[in-house]
Protein backbone atom coordinates (compact mmCIF):
# COMPACT_ATOMS: atom_id res chain seq x y z
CA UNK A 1 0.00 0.00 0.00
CA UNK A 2 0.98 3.42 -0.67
CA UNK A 3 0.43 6.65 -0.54
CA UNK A 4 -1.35 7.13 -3.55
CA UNK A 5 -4.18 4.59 -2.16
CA UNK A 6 -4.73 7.23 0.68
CA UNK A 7 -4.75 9.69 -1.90
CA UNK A 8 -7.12 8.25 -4.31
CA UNK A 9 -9.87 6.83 -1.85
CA UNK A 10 -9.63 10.54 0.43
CA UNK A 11 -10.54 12.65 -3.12
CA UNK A 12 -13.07 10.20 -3.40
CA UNK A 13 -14.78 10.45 -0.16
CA UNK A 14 -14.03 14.30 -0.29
CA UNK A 15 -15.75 14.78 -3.81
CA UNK A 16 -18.57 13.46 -1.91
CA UNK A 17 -18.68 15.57 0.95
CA UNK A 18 -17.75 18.75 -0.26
CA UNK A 19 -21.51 19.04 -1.80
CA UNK A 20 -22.71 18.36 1.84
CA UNK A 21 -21.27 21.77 2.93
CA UNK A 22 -23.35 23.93 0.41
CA UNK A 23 -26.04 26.83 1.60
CA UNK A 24 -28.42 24.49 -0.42
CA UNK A 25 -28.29 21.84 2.12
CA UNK A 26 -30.14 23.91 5.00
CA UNK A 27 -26.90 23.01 7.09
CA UNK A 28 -25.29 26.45 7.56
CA UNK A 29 -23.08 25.22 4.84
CA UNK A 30 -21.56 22.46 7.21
CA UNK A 31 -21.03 25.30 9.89
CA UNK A 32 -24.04 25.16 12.10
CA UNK A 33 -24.48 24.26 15.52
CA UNK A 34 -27.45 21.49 13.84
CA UNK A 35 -26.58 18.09 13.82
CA UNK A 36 -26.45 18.00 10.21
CA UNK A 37 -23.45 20.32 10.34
CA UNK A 38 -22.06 18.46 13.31
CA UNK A 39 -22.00 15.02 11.95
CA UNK A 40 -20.80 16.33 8.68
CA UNK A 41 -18.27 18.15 10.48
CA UNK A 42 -17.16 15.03 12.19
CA UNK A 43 -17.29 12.85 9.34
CA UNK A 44 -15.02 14.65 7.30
CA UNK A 45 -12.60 15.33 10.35
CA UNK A 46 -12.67 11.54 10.94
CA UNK A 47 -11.90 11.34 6.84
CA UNK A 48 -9.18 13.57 7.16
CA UNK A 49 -7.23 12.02 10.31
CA UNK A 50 -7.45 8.54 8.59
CA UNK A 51 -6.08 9.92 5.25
CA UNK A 52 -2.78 11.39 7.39
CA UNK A 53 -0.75 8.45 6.91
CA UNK A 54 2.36 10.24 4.14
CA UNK A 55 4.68 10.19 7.89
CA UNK A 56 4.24 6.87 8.65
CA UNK A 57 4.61 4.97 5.44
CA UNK A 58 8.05 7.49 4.64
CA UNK A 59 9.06 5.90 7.93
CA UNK A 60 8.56 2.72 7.06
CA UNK A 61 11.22 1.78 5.19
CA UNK A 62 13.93 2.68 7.42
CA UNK A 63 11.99 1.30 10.66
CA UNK A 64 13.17 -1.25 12.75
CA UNK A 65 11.16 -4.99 12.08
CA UNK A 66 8.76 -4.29 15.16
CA UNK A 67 8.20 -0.06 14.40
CA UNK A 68 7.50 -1.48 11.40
CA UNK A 69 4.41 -3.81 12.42
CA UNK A 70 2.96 -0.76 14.38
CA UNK A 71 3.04 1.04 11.19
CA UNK A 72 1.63 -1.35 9.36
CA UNK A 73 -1.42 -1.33 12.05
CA UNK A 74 -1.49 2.00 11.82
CA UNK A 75 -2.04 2.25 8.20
CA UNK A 76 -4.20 -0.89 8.23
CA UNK A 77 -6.61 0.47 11.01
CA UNK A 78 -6.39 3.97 8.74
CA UNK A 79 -7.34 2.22 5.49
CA UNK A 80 -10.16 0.40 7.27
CA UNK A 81 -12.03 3.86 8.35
CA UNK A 82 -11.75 5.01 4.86
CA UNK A 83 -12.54 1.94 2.90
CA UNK A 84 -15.87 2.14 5.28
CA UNK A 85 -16.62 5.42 4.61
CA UNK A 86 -15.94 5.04 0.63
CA UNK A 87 -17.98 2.02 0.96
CA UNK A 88 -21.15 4.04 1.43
CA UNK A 89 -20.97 4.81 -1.95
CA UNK A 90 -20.12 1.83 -4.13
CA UNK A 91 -23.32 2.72 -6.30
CA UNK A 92 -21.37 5.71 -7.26
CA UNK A 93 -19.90 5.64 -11.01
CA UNK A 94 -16.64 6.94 -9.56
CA UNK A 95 -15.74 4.00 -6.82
CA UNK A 96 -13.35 1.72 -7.85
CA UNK A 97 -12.91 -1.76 -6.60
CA UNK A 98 -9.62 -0.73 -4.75
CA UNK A 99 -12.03 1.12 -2.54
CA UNK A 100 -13.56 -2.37 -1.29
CA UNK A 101 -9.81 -3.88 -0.95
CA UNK A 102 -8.36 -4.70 2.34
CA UNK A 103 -5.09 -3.34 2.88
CA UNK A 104 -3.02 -6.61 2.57
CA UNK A 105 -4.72 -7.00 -0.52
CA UNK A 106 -3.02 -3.89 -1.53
CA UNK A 107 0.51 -4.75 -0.99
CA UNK A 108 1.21 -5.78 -3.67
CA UNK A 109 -0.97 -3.80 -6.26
CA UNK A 110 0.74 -0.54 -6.34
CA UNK A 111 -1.89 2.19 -6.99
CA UNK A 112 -2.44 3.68 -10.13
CA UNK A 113 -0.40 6.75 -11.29
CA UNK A 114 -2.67 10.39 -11.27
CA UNK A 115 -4.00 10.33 -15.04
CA UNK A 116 -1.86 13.50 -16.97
CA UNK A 117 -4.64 16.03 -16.82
């Protein structure tokens, strides 16, 4: 798993979201003291802890064998909140199945490089 996975699934979940926050949705634009605003507020705070894993997976090359388990955890436990999250939406035309993979499963299928745009 890398970096890009984290990358890929969090613009996902985030092009999702971001709609949420709009005047249109009666929520104070995600801003409110409602619990519309709150649970979005939440949600994407939760999205955007899980997503911060660039420090650990830098580290783990150079850890030592048993740093190097707690990363993998780490990033484990990290891809598990998102792939739930993402998973709300596997109707959508934009998921991928790499959304729906589990992290070992990931290993050794190296995500995708960002399309030239």
């Amino acid at each position: 798993m890398d970096v890009r996975h984290f990358e890929r699934i969090t613009a996902f979940i985030e092009a999702r979201l971001t709609p949420l926050f709009a005047a249109e949705t009666g929520s104070d634009s995600g801003f409110g003291m409602d619990d519309t605003s709150r649970a979005l507020r939440a949600l994407r705070n939760a999205v955007l802890e899980a997503s911060a894993v660039k420090g650990l997976l830098e580290q783990r090359p150079t850890a030592e064998p048993a740093v190097r388990r707690v990363i993998d955890q780490s990033v484990e436990q990290h891809w598990d909140v998102l792939r739930g999250v993402a998973r709300q939406w596997e109707d959508h035309p934009d998921f991928v199945r790499e959304f729906k993979r589990h992290g070992w499963e990931l290993d050794e299928a190296p995500a995708a490089a960002p399309a030239a745009g």
